[in-house]
Protein backbone atom coordinates (compact mmCIF):
# COMPACT_ATOMS: atom_id res chain seq x y z
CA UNK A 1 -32.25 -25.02 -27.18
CA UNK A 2 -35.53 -25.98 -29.03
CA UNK A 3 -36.75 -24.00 -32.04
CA UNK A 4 -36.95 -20.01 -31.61
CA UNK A 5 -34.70 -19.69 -28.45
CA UNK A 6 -32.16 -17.27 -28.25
CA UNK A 7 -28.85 -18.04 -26.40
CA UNK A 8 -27.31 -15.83 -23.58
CA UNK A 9 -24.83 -13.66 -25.09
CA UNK A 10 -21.37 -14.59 -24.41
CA UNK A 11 -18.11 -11.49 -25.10
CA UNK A 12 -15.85 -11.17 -27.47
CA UNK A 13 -13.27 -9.06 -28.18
CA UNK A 14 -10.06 -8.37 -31.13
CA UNK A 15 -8.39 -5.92 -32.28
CA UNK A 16 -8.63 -5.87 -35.94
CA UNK A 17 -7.81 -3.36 -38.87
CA UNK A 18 -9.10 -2.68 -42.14
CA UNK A 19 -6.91 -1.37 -45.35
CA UNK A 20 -7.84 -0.64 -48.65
CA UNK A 21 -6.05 0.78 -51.86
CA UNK A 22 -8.18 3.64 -52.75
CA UNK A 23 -7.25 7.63 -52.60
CA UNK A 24 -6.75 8.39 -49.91
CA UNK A 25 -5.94 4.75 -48.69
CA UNK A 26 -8.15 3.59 -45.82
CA UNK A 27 -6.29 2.66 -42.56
CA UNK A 28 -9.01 1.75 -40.13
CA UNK A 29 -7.17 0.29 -36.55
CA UNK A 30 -9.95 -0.31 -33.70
CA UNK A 31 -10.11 -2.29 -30.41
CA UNK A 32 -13.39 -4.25 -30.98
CA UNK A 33 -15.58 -5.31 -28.32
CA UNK A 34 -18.63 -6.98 -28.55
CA UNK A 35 -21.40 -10.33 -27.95
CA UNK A 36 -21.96 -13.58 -29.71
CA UNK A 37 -25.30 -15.37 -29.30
CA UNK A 38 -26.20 -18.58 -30.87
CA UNK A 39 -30.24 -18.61 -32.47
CA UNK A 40 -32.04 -21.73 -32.99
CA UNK A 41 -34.52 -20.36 -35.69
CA UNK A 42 -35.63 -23.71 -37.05
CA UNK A 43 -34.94 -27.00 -35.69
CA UNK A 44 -31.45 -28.40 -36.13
CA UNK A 45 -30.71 -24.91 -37.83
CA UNK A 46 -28.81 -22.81 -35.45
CA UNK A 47 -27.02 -19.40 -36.38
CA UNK A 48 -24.33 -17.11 -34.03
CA UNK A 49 -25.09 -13.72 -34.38
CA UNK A 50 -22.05 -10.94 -33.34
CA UNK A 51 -22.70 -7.72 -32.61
CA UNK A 52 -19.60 -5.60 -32.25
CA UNK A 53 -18.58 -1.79 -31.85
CA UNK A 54 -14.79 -0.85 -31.86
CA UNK A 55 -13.35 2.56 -30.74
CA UNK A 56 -9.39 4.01 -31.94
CA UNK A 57 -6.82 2.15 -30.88
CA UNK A 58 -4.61 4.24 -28.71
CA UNK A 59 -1.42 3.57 -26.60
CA UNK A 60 -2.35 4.84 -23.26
CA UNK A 61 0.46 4.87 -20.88
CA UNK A 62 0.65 2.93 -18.05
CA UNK A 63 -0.64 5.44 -14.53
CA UNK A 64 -1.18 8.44 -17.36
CA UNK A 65 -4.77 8.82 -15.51
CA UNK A 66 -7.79 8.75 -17.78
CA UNK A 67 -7.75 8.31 -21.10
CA UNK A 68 -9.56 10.48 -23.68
CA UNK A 69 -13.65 9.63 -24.40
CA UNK A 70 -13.12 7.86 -27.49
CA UNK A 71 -15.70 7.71 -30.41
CA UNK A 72 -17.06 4.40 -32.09
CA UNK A 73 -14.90 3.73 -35.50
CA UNK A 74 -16.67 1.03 -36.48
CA UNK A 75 -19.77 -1.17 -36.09
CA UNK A 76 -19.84 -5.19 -37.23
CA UNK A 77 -23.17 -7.38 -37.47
CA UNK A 78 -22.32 -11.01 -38.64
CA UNK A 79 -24.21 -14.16 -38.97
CA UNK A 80 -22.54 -17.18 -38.77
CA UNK A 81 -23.39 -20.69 -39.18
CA UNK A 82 -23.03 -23.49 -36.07
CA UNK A 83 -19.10 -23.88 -36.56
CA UNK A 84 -18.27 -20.21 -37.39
CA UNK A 85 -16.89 -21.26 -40.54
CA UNK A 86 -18.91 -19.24 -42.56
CA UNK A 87 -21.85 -16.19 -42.77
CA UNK A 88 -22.25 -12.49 -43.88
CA UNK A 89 -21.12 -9.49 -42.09
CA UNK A 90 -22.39 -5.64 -42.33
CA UNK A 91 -19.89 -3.39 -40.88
CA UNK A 92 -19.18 0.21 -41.67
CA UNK A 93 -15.97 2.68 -40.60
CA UNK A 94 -16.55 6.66 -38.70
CA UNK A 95 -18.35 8.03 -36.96
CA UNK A 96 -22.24 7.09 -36.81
């Protein structure tokens, strides 16, 4: 990639939780799907931005039809550097 291109985005997905020791405690369990691009924004400077929405995790039994419509819990943006070893990430729990 030369300076300013933006990668194809690739999929991802994890199922992840958040907890948190506050009244009433937080107990946030989603299955997370999402992309990861990498961005060249400057020469040898290249970023991997993930983008991310996860919805309730449920245990849906195996032939019990189709599930319920389920509702976004939770929406990630990160940025990363080149070896995903580090970056910042915005994400926020409910409903939008």
């Amino acid at each position: 990639m030369s300076g300013g291109d933006v990668g194809q985005p690739d999929h991802l997905r994890a199922d992840p939780f958040a907890v948190h020791a506050v009244n009433p405690p937080l107990d946030v369990r989603s299955n997370l799907n999402g992309t990861f691009t990498y961005m060249t924004v400057m020469p040898k400077q290249t970023n991997i931005l993930v983008v991310a929405t996860g919805t309730p995790a449920i245990q849906w039994p195996s032939g019990g039809g189709v599930g319920p419509v389920l509702v976004p819990n939770v929406h990630l943006r990160m940025v990363l550097d080149s070896e995903w070893k580090s970056g910042t990430a915005y994400y926020g729990h409910g409903s939008p």
